[in-house]
C-alpha atoms as a PDB file:
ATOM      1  CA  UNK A   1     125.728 188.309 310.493  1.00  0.00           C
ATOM      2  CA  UNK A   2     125.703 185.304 312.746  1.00  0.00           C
ATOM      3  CA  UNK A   3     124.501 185.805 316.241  1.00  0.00           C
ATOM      4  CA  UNK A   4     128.085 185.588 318.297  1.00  0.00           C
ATOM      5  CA  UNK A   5     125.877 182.595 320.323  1.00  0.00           C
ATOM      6  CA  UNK A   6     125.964 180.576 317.359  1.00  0.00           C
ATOM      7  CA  UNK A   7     129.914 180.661 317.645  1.00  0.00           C
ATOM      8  CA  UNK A   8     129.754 179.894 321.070  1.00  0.00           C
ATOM      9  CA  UNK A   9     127.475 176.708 320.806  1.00  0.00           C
ATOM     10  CA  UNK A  10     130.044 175.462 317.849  1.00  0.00           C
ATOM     11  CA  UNK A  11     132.815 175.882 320.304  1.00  0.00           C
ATOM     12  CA  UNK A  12     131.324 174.577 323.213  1.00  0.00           C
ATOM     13  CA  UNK A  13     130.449 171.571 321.376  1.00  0.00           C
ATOM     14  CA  UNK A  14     133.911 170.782 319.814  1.00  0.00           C
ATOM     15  CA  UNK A  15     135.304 171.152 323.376  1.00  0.00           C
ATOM     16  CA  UNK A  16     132.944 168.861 324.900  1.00  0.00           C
ATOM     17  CA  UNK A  17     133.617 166.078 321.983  1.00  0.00           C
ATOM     18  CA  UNK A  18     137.187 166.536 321.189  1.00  0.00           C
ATOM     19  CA  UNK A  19     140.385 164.192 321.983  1.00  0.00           C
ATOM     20  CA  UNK A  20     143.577 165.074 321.568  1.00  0.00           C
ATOM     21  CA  UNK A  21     145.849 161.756 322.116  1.00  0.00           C
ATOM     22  CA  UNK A  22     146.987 158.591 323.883  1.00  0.00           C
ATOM     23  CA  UNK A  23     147.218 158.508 327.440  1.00  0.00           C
ATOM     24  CA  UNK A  24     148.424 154.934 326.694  1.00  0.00           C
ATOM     25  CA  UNK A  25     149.982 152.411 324.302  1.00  0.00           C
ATOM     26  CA  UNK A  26     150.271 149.218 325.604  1.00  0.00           C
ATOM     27  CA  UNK A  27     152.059 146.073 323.185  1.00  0.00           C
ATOM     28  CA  UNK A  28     150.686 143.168 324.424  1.00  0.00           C
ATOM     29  CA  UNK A  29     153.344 140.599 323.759  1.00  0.00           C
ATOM     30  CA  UNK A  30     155.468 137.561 324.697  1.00  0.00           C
ATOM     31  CA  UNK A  31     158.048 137.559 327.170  1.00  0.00           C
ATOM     32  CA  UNK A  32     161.257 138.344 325.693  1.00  0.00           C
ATOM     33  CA  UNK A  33     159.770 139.649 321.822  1.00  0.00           C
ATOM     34  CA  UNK A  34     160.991 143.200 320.763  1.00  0.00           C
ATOM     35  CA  UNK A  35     158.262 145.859 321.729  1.00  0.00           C
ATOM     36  CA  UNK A  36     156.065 148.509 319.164  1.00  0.00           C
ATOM     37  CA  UNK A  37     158.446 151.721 319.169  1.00  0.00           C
ATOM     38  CA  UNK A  38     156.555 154.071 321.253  1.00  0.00           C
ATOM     39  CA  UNK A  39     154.481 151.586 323.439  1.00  0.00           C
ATOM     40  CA  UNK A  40     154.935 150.368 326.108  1.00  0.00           C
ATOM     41  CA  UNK A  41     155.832 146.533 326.530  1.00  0.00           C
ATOM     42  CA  UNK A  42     153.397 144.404 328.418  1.00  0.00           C
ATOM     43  CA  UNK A  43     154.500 140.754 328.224  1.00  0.00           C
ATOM     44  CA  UNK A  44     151.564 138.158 328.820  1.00  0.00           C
ATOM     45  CA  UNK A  45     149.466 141.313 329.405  1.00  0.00           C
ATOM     46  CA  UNK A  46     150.969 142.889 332.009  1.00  0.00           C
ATOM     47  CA  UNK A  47     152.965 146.161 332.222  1.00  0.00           C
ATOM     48  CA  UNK A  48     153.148 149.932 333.388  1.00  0.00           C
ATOM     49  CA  UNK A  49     154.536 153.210 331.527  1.00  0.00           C
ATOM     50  CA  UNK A  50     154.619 154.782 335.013  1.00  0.00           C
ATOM     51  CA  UNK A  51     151.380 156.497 335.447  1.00  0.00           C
ATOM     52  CA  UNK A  52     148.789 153.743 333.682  1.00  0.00           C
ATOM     53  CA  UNK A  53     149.476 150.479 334.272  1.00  0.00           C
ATOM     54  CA  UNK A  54     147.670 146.750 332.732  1.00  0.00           C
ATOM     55  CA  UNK A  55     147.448 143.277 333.672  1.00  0.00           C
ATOM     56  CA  UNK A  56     145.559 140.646 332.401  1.00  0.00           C
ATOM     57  CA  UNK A  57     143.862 137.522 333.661  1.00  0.00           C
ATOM     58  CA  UNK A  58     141.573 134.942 332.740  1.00  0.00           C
ATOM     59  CA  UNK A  59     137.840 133.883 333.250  1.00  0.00           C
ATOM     60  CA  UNK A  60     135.774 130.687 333.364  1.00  0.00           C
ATOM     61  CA  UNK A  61     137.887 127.808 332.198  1.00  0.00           C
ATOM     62  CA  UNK A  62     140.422 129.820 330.040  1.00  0.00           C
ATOM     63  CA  UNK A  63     143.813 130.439 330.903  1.00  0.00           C
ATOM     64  CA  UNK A  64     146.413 132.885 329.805  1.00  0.00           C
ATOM     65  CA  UNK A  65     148.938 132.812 327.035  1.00  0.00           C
ATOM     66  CA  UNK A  66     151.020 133.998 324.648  1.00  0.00           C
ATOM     67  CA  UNK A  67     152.494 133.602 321.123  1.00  0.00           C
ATOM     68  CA  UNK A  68     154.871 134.696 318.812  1.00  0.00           C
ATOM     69  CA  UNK A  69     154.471 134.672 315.120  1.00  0.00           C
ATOM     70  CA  UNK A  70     157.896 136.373 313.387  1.00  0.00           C
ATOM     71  CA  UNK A  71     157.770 138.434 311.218  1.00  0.00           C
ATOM     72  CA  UNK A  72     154.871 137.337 308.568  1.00  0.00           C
ATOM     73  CA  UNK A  73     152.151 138.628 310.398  1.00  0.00           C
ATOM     74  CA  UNK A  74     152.547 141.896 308.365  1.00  0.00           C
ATOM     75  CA  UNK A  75     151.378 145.587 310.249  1.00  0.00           C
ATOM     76  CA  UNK A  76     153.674 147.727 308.384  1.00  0.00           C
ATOM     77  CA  UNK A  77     154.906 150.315 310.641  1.00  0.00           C
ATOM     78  CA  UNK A  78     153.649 148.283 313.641  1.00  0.00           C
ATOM     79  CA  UNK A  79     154.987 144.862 312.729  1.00  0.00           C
ATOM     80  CA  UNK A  80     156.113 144.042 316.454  1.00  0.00           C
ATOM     81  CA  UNK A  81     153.021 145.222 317.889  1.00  0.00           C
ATOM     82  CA  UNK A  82     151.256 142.488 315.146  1.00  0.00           C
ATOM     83  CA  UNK A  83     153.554 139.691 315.407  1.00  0.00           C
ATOM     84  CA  UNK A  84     152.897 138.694 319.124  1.00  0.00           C
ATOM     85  CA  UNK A  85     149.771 138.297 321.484  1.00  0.00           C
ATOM     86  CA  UNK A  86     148.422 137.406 324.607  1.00  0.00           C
ATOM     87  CA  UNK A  87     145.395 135.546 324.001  1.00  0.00           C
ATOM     88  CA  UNK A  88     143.167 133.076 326.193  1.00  0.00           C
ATOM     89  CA  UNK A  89     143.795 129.606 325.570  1.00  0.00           C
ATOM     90  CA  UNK A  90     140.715 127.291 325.675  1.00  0.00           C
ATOM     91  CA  UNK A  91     138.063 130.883 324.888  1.00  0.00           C
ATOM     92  CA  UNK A  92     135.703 128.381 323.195  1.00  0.00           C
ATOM     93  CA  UNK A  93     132.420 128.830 322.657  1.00  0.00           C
ATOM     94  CA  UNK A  94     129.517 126.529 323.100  1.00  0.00           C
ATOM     95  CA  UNK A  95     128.993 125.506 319.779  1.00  0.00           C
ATOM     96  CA  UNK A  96     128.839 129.173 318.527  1.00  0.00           C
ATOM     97  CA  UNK A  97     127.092 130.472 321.543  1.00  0.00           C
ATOM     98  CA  UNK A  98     128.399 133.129 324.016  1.00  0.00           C
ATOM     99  CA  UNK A  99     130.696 132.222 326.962  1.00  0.00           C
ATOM    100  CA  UNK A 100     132.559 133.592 329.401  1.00  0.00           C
ATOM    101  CA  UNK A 101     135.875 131.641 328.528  1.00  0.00           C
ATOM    102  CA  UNK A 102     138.161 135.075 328.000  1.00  0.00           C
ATOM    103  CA  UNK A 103     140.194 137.440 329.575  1.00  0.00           C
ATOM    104  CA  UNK A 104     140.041 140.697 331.690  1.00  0.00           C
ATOM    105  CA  UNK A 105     142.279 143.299 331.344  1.00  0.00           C
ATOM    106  CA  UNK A 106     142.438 145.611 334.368  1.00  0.00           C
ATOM    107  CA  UNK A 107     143.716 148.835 333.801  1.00  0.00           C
ATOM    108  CA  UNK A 108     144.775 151.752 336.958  1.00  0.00           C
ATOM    109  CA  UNK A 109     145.994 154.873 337.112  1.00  0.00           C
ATOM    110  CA  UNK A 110     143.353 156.859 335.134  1.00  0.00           C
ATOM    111  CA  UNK A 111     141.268 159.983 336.099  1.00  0.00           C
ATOM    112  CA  UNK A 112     138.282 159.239 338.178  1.00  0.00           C
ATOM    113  CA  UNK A 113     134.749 158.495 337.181  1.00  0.00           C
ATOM    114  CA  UNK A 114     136.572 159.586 333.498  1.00  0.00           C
ATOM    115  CA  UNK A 115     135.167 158.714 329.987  1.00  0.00           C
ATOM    116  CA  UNK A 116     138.091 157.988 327.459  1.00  0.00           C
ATOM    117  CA  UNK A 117     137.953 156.037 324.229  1.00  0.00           C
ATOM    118  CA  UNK A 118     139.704 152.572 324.182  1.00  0.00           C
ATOM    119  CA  UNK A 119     140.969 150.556 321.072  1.00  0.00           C
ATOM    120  CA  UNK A 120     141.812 147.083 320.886  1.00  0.00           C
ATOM    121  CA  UNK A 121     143.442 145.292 318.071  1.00  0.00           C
ATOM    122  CA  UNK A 122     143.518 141.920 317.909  1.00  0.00           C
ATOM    123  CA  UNK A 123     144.705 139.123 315.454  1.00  0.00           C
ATOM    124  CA  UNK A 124     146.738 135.632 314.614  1.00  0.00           C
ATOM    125  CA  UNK A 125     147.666 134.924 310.911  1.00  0.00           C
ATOM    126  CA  UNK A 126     147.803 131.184 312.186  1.00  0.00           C
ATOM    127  CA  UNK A 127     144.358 131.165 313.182  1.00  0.00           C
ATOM    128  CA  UNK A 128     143.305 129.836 309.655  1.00  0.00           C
ATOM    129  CA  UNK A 129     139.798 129.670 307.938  1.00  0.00           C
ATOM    130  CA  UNK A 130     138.098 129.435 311.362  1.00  0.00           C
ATOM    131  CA  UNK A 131     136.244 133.008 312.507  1.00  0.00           C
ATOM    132  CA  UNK A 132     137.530 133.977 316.088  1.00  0.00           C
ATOM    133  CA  UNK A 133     134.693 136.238 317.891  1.00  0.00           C
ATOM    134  CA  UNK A 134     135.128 138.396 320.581  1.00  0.00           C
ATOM    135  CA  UNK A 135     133.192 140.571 322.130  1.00  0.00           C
ATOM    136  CA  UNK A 136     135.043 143.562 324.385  1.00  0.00           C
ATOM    137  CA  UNK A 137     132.968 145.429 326.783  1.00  0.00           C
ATOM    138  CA  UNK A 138     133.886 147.564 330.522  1.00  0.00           C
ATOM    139  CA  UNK A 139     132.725 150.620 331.666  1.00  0.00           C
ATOM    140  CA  UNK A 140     129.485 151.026 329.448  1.00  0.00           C
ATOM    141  CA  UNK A 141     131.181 150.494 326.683  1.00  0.00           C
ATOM    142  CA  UNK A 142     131.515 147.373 324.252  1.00  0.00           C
ATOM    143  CA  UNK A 143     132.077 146.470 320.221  1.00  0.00           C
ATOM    144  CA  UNK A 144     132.725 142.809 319.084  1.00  0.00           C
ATOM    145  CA  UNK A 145     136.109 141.753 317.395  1.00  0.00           C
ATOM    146  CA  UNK A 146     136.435 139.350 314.801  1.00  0.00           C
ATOM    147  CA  UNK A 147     139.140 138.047 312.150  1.00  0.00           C
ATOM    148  CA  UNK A 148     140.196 134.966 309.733  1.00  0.00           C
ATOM    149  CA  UNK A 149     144.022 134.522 310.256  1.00  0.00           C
ATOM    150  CA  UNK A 150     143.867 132.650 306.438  1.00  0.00           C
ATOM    151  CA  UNK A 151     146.370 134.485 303.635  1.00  0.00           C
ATOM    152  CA  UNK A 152     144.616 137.863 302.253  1.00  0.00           C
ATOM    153  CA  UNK A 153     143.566 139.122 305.882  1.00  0.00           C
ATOM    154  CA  UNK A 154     147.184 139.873 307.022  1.00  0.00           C
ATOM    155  CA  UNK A 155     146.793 144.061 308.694  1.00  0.00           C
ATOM    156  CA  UNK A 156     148.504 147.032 306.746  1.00  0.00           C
ATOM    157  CA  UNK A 157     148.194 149.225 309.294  1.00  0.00           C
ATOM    158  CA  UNK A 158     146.466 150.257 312.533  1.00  0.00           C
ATOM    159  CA  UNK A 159     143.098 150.417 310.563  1.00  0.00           C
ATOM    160  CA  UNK A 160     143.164 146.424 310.595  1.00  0.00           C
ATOM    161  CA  UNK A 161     141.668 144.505 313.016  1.00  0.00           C
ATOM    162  CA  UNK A 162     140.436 146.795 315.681  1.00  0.00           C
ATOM    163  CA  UNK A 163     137.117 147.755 317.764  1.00  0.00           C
ATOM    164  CA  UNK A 164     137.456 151.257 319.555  1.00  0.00           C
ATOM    165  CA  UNK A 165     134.425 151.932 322.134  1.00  0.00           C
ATOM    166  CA  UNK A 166     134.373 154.468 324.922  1.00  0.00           C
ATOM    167  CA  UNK A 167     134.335 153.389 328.457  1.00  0.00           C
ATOM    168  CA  UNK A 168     133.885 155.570 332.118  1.00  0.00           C
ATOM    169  CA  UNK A 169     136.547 154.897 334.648  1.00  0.00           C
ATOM    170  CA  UNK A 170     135.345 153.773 338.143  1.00  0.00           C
ATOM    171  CA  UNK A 171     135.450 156.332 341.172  1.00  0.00           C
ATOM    172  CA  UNK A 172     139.229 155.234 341.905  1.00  0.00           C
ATOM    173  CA  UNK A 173     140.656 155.892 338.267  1.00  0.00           C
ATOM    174  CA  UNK A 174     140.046 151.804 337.321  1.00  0.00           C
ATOM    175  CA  UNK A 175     138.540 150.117 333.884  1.00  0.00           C
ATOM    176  CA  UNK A 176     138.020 146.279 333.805  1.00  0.00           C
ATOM    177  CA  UNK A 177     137.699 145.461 330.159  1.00  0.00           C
ATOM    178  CA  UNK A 178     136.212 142.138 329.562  1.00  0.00           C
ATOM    179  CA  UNK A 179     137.326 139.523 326.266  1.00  0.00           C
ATOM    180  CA  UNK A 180     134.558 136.814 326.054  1.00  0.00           C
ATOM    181  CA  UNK A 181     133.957 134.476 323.200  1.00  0.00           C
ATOM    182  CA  UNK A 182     130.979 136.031 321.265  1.00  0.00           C
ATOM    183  CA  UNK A 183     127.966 134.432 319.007  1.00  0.00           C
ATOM    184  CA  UNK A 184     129.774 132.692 315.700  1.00  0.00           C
ATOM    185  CA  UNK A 185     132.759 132.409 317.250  1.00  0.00           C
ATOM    186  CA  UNK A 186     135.399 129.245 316.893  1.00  0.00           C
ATOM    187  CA  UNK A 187     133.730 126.484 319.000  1.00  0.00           C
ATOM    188  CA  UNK A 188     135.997 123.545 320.443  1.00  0.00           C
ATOM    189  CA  UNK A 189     138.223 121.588 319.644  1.00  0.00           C
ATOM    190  CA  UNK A 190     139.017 124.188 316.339  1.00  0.00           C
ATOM    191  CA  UNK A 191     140.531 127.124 318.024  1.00  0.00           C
ATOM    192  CA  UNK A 192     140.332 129.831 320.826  1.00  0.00           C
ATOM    193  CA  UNK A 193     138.680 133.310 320.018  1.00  0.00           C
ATOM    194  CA  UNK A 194     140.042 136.242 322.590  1.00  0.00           C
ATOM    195  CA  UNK A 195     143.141 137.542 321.381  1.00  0.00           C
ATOM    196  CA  UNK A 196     144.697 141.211 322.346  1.00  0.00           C
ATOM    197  CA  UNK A 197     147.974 142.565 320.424  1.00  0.00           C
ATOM    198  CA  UNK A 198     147.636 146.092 321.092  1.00  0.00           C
ATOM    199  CA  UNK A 199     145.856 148.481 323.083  1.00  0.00           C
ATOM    200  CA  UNK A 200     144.871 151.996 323.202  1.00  0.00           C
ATOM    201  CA  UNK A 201     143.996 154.222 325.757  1.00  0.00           C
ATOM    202  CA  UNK A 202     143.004 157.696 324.330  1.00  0.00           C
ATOM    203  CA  UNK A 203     142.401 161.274 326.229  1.00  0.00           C
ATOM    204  CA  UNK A 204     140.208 161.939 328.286  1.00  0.00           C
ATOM    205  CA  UNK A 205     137.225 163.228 326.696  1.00  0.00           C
ATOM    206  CA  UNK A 206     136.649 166.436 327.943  1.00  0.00           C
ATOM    207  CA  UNK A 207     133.053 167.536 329.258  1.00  0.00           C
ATOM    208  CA  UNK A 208     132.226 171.482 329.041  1.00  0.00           C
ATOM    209  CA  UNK A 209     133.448 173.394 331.625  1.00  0.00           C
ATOM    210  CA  UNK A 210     131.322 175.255 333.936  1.00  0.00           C
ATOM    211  CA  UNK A 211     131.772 178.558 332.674  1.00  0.00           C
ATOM    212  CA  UNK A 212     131.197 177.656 329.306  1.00  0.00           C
ATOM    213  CA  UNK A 213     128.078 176.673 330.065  1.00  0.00           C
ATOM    214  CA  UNK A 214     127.455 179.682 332.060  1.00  0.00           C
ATOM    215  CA  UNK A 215     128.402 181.693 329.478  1.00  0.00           C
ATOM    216  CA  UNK A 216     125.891 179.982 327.032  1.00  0.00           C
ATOM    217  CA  UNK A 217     123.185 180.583 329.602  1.00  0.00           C
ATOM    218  CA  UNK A 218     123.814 184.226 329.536  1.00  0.00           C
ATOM    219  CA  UNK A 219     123.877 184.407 325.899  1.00  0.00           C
ATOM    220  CA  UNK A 220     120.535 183.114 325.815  1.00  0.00           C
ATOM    221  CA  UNK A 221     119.391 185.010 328.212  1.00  0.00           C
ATOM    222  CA  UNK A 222     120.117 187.804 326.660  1.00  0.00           C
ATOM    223  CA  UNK A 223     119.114 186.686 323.300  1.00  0.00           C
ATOM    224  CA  UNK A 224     115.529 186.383 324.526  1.00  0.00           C
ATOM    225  CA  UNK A 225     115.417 190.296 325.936  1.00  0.00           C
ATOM    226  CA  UNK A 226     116.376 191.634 322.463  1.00  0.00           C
ATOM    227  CA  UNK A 227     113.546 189.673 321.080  1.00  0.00           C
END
């Protein structure tokens, strides 16, 4: 028979790893298009469900903007988070080299000094054969995006076109996340490279709780005096 410590370390370590949700869903959109079902609508990045709120601007020589692409941008269920996008216009890179030509979403409203996992999708079927590059990155956290917009690489889903990474909140409950063109990336005068349709704000992820941890001491403890 298993030791009942061994059940205790399994469960302590599925509580300290677990989500269990969204805190957020944010459709990143132009002013005016119809919104995901279930998200909440932030035109040219910017927008609040109440608690967490967005907004979005733009660094180095890039500016904010938005399009609109009706409805052949495919998504499936979440054809209305797909069809529209804030993206920053002129997020060239140097000739394929890194800049810092993107677009910083700040989020508030978050737990304190909190780490939760973030997803970004992000995608334009006019983009053509061209490779747009992004890399995303805030609070310790980054993954690089990158997508054709030529026929074929319309999304099906949610799987599509997506980088999820987990980032800490700052002592105040705040999370900068940074879009900046990354290596391979579109140079100029072809096409821009940070684009944002959706984004995800999971759980929190929980960390053990003190008397978990107390309680694994003692089992050790007393695992050593019956040795």
């Amino acid at each position: 028979m298993r030791h009942p410590l061994f059940f205790l370390t399994i469960w302590l370590a599925a509580a300290s790893s677990s989500t269990f949700g969204a805190t957020a869903l944010f459709d990143f959109e132009q002013v005016g298009s119809p919104t995901q079902a279930g998200w909440t609508s932030a035109p040219r990045g910017n927008g609040s469900d109440g608690v967490v709120s967005v907004s979005t601007s733009a660094t180095g020589t890039a500016a904010v903007d938005t399009r609109n692409r009706g409805s052949d941008s495919g998504g499936g269920a979440e054809a209305p988070m797909w069809n529209d996008f804030v993206f920053g216009s002129g997020s060239f890179t140097d000739g394929g080299a890194p800049t810092n030509n993107g677009l910083l979403v700040t989020i508030v409203g978050l737990q304190p000094s909190t780490e939760y996992p973030i997803t970004i999708w992000g995608y334009d079927v006019a983009s053509g054969t061209n490779n747009r590059v992004t890399e995303w990155s805030g609070g310790g956290g980054s993954a690089v995006l990158s997508f054709f917009g030529n026929a074929g690489s319309n999304p099906a889903s949610l799987a599509d076109h997506a980088v999820s990474f987990n980032a800490i909140t700052d002592p105040s409950g705040g999370l900068v996340l940074a879009g900046t063109p990354a290596s391979g990336g579109a140079p100029p005068p072809f096409s821009h490279n940070v684009f944002i349709n959706g984004l995800e704000i999971g759980d929190p992820i929980p960390e053990p709780s003190g008397w978990l941890l107390s309680a694994l001491a003692v089992g050790l403890l007393t695992t050593r005096r019956h040795r």
